[in-house]
N, C-alpha and C. Protein backbone atom coordinates (compact mmCIF):
# COMPACT_ATOMS: atom_id res chain seq x y z
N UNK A 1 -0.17 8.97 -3.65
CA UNK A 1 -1.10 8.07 -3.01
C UNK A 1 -2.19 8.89 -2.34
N UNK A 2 -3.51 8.58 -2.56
CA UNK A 2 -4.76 9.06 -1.50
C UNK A 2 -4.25 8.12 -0.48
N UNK A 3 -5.32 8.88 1.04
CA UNK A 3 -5.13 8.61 2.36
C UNK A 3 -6.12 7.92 2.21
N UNK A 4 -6.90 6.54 3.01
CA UNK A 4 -7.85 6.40 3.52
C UNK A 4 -9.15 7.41 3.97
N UNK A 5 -10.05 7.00 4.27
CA UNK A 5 -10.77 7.53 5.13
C UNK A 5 -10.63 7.45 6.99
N UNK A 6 -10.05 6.60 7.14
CA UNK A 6 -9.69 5.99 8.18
C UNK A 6 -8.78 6.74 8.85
N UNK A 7 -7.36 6.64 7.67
CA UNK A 7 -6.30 7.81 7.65
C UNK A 7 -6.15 9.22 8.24
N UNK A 8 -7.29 10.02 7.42
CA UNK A 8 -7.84 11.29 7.19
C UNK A 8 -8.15 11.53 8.63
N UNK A 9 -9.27 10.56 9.09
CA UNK A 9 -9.68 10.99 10.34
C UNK A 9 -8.65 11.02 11.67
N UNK A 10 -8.11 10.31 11.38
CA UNK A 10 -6.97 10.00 12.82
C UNK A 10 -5.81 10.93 12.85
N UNK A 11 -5.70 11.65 11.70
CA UNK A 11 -4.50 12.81 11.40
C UNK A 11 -5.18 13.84 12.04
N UNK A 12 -6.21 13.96 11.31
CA UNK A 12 -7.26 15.34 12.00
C UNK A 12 -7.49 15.20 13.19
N UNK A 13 -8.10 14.38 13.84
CA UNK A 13 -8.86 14.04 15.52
C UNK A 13 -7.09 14.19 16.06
N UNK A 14 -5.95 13.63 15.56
CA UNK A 14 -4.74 13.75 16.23
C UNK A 14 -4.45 15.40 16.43
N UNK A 15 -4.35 15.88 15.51
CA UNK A 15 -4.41 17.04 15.35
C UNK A 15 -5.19 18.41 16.03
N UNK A 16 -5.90 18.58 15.41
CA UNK A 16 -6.80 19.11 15.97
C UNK A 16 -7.74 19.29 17.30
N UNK A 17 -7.70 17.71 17.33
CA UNK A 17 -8.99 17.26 19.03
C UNK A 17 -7.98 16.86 20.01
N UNK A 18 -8.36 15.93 20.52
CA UNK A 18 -8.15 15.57 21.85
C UNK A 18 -7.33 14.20 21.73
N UNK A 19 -7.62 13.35 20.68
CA UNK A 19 -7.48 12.30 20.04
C UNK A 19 -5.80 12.11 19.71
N UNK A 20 -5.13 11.01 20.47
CA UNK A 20 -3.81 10.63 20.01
C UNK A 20 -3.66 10.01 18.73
N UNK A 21 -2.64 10.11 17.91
CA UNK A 21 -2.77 9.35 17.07
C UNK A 21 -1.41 8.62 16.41
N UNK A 22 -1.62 7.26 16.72
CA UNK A 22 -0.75 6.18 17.26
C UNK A 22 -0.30 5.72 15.69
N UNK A 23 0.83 5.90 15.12
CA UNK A 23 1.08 5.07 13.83
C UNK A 23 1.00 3.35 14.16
N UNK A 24 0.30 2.90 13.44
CA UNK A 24 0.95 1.64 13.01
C UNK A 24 2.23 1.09 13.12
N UNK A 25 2.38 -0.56 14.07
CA UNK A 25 3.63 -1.11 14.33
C UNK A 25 4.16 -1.49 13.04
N UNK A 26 2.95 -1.90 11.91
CA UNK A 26 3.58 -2.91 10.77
C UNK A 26 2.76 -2.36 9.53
N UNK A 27 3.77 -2.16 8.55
CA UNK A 27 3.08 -1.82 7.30
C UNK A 27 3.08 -2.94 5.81
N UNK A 28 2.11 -2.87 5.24
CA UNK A 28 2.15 -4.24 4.14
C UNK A 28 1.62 -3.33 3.06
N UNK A 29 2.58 -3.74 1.47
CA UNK A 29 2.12 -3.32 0.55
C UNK A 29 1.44 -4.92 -0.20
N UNK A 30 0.29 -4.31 -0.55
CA UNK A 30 -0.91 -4.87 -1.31
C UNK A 30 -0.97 -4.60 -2.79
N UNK A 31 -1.15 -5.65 -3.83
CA UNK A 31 -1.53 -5.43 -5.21
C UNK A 31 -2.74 -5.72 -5.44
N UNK A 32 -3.23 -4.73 -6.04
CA UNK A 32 -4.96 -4.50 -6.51
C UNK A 32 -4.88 -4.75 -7.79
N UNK A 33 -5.83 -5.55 -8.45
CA UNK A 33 -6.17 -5.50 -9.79
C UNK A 33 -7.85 -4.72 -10.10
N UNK A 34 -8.01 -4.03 -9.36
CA UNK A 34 -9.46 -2.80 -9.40
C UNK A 34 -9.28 -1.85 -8.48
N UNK A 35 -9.78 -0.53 -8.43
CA UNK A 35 -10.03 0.16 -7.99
C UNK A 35 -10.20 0.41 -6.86
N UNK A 36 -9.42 0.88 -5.60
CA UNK A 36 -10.01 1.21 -4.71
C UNK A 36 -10.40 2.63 -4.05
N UNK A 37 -10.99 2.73 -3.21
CA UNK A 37 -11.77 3.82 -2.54
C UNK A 37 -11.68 4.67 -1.57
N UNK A 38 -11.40 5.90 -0.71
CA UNK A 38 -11.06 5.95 0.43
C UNK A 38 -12.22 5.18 1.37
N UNK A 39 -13.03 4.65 1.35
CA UNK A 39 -13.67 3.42 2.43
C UNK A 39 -12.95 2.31 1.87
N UNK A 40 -12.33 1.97 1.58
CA UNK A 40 -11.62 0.63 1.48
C UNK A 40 -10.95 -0.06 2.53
N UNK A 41 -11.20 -0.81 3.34
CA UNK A 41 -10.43 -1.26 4.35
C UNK A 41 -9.64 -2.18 3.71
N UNK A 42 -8.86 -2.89 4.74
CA UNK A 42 -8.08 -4.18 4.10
C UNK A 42 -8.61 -5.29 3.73
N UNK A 43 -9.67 -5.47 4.06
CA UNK A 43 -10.42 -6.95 3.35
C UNK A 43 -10.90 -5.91 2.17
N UNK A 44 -10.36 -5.95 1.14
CA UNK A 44 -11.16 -5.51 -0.45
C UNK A 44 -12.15 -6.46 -0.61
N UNK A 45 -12.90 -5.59 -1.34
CA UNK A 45 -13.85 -6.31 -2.13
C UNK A 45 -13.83 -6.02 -3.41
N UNK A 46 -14.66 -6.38 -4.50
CA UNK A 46 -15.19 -5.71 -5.46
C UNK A 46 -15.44 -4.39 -5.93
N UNK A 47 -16.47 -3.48 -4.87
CA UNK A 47 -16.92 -2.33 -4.78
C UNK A 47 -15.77 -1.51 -4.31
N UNK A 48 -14.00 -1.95 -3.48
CA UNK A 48 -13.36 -1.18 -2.76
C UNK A 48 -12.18 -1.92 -2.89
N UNK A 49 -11.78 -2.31 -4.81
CA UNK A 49 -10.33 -2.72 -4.82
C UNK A 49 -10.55 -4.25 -4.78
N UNK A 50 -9.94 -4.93 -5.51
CA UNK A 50 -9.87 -6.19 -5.58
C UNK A 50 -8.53 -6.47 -5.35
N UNK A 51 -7.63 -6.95 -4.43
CA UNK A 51 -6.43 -8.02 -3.83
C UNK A 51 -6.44 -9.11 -4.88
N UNK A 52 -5.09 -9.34 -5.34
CA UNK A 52 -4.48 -10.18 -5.87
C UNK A 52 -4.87 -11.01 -4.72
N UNK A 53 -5.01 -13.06 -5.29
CA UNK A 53 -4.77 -13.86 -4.37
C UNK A 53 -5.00 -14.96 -5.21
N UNK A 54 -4.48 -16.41 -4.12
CA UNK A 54 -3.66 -17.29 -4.81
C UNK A 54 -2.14 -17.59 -5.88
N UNK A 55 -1.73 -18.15 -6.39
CA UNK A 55 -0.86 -18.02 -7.22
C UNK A 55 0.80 -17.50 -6.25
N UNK A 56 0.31 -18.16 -5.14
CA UNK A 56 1.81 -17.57 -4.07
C UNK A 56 2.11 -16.12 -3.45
N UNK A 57 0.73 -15.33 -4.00
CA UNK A 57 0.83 -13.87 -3.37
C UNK A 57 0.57 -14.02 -1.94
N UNK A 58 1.74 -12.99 -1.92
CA UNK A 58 1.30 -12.66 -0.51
C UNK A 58 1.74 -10.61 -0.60
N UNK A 59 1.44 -10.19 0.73
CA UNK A 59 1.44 -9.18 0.65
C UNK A 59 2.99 -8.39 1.04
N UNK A 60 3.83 -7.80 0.94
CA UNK A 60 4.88 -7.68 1.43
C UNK A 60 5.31 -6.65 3.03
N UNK A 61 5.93 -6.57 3.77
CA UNK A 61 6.19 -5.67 4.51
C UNK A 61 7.06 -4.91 4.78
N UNK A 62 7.00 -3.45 4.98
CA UNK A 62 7.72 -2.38 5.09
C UNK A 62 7.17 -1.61 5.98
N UNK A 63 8.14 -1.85 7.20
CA UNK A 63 7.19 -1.32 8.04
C UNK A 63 7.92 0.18 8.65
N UNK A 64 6.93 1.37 8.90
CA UNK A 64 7.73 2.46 9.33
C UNK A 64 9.06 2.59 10.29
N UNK A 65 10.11 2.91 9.67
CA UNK A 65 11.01 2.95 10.07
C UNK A 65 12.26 3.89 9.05
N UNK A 66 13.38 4.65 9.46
CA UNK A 66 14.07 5.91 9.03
C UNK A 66 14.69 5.05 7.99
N UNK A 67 14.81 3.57 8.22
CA UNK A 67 15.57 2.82 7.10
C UNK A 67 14.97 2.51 5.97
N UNK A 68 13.40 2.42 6.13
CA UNK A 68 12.60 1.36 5.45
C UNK A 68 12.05 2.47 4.61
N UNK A 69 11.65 3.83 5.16
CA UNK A 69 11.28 5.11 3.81
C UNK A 69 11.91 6.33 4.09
N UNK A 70 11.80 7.25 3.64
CA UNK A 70 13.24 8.27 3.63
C UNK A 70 12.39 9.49 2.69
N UNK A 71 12.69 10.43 3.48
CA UNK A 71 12.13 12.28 2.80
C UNK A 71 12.91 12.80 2.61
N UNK A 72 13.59 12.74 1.36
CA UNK A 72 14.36 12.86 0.67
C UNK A 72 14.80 14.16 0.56
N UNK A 73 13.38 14.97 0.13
CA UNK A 73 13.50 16.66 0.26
C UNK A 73 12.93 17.33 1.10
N UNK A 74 12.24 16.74 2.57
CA UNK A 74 11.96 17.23 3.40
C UNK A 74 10.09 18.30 2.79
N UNK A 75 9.78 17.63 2.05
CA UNK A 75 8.72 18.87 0.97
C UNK A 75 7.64 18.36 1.17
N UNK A 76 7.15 17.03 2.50
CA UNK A 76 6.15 16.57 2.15
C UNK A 76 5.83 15.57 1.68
N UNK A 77 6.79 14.70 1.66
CA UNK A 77 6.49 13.08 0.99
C UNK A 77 7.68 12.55 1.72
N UNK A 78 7.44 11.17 1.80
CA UNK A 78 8.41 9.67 1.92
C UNK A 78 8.35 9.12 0.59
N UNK A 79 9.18 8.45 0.48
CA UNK A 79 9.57 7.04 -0.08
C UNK A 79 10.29 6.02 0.17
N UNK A 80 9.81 4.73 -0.68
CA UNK A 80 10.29 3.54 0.18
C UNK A 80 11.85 3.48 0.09
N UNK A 81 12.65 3.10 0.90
CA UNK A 81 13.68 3.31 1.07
C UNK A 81 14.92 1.73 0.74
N UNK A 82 13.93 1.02 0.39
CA UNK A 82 14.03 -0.92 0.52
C UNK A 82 13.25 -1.03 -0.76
N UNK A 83 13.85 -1.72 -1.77
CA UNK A 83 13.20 -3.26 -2.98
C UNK A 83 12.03 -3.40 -2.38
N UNK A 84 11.23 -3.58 -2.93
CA UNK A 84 10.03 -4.44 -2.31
C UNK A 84 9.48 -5.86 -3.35
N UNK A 85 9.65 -6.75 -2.96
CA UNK A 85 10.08 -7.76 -4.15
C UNK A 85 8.74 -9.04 -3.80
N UNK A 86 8.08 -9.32 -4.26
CA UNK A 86 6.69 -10.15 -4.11
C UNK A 86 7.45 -11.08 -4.75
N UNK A 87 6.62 -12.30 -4.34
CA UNK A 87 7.26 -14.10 -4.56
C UNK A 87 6.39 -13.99 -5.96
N UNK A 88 7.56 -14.77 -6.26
CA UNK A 88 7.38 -15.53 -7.60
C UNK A 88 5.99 -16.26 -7.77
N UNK A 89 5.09 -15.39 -8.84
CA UNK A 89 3.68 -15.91 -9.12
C UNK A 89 4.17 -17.50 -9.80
N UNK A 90 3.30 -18.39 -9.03
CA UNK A 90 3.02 -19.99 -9.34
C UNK A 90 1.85 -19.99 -10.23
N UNK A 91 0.97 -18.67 -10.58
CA UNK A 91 -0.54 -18.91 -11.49
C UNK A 91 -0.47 -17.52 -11.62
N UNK A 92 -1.17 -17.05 -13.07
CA UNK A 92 -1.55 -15.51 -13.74
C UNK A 92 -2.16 -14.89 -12.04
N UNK A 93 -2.24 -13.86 -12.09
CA UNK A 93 -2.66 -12.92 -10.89
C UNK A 93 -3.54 -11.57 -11.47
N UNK A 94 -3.46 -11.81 -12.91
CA UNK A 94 -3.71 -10.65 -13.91
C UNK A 94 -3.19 -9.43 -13.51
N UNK A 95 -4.24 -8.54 -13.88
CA UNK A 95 -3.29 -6.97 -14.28
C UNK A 95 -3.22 -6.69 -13.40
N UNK A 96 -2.55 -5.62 -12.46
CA UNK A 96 -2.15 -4.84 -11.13
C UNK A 96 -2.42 -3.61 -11.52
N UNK A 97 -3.14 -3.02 -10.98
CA UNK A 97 -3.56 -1.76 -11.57
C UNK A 97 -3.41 -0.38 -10.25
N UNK A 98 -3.37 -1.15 -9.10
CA UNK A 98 -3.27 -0.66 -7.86
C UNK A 98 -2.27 -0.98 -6.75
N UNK A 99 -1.74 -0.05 -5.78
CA UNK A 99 -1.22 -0.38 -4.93
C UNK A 99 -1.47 -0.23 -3.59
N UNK A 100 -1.43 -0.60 -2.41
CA UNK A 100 -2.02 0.06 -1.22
C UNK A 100 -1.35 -0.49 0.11
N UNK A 101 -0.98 0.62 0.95
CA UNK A 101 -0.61 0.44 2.24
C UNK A 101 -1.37 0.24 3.26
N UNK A 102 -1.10 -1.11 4.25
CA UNK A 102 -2.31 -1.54 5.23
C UNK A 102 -1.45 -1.93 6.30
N UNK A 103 -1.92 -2.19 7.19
CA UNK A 103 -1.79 -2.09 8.68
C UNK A 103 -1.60 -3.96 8.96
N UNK A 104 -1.76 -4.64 7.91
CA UNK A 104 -2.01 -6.20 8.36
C UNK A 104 -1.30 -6.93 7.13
N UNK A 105 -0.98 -8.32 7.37
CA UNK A 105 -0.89 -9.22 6.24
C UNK A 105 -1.79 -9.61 5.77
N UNK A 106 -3.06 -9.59 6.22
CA UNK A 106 -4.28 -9.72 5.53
C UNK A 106 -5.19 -9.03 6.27
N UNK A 107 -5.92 -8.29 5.70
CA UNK A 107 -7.38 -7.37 6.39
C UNK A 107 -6.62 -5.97 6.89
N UNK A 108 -6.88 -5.78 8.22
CA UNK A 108 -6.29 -4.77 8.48
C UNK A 108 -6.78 -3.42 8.07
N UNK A 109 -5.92 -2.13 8.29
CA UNK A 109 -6.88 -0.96 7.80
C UNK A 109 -6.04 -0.34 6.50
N UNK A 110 -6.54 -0.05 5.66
CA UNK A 110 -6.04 0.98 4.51
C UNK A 110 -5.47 1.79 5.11
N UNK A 111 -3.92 2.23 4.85
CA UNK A 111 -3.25 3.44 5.05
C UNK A 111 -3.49 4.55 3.85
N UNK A 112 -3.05 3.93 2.59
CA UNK A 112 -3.09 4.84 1.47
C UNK A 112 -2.87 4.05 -0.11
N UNK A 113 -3.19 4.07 -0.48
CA UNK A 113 -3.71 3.55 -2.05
C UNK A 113 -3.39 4.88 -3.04
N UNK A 114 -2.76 3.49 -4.45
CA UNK A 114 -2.43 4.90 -5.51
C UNK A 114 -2.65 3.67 -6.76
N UNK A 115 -3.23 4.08 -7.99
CA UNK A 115 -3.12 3.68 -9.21
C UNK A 115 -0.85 3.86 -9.92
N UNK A 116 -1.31 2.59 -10.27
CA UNK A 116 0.28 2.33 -10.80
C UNK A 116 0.71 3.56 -11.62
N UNK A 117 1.63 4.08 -12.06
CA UNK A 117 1.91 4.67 -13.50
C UNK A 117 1.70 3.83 -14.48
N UNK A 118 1.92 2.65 -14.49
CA UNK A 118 1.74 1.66 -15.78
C UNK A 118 1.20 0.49 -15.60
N UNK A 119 -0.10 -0.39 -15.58
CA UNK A 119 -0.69 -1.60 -15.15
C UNK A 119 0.98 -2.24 -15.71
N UNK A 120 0.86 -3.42 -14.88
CA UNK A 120 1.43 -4.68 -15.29
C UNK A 120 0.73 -5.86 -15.05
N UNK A 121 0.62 -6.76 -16.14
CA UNK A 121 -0.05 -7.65 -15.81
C UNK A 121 1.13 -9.09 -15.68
N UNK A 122 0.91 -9.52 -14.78
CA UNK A 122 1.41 -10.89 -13.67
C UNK A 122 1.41 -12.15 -14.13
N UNK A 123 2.12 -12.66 -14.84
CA UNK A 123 1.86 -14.38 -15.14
C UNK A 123 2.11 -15.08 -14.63
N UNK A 124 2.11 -16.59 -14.89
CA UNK A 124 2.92 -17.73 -13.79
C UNK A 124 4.29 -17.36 -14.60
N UNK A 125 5.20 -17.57 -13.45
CA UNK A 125 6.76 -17.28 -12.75
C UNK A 125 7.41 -15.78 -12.72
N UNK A 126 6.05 -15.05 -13.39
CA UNK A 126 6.50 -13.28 -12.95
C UNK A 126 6.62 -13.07 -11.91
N UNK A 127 7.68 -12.12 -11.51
CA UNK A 127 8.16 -11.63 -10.73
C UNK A 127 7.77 -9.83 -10.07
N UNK A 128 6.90 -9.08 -9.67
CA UNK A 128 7.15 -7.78 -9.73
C UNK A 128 7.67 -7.41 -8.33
N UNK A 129 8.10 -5.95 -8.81
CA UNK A 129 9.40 -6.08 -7.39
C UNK A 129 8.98 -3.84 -8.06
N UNK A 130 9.18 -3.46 -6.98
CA UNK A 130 9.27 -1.93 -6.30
C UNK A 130 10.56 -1.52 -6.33
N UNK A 131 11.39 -0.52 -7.15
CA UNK A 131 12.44 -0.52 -6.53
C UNK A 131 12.65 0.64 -5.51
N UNK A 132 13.75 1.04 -4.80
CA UNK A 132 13.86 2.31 -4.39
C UNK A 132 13.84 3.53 -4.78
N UNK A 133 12.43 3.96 -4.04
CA UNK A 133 11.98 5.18 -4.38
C UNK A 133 10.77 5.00 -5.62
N UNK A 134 10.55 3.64 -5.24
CA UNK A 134 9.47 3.42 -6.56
C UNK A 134 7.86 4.10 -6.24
N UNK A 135 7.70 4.08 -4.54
CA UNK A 135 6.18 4.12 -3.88
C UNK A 135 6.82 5.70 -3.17
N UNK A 136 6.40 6.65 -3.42
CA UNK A 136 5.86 8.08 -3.24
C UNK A 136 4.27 8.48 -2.51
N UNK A 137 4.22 8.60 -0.51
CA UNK A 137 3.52 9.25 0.01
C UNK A 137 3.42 10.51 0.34
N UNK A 138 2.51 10.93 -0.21
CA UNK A 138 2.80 12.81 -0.07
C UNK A 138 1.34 13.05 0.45
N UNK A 139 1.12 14.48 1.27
CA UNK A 139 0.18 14.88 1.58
C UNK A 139 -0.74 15.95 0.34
N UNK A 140 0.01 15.51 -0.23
CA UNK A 140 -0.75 16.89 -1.76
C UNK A 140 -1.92 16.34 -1.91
């Protein structure tokens, strides 16, 4: 997964400056059917990732916690540690081409965004679901 821009800065200013830097109480994974950007906040647009919506999506939550993702080899990455299982599409949602971690159930700030290994595209009564260890954050 890339970091935000948002991300980037608050690691560094934490780091480096003077600047605390406070994780997020609540985390939500998001399905993109376009591209997004490190300026991408959580309201996507067009130009910065397009959000699945309608058709019963909603966004799911996993929020930081030793249960919810797990560093497996200590090398520099998490993964999700929990299914992550989205409601049953009621209408096509088309292809998913993206994934992304945000701070909100809707809007909110981009944590980190990654292109799928394999689009899937979403019909009415598909189901897509994450399993454990499916979403990989690393600093590489």
């Amino acid at each position: 997964m890339s970091f935000s821009n948002t991300t980037e800065e608050n690691i560094l200013n934490g780091l480096f400056r003077s600047a605390a830097f406070s994780k997020p109480s609540e985390l939500w994974i998001a399905l993109l059917t376009a591209t997004p950007d490190e300026a991408s906040t959580g309201n996507f647009t067009t130009s910065t990732g397009t959000e699945v919506s309608g058709g019963s999506y909603a966004r799911q939550q996993l929020d930081p916690s030793d249960s919810n993702w797990t560093d497996p080899d200590g090398v520099g990455y998490v993964r999700n540690n929990a299914k992550i299982s989205f409601p049953k599409a009621t209408a096509d949602w088309g292809t998913i081409t993206h994934a992304a971690i945000c701070t909100a159930s809707t809007n909110g700030n981009v944590i980190a965004y990654a292109e799928l290994t394999s689009s899937k595209t979403i019909e009415t009564n598909d189901v897509l679901e994450f399993d454990i260890n499916a979403l990989q954050v690393s600093l590489d």
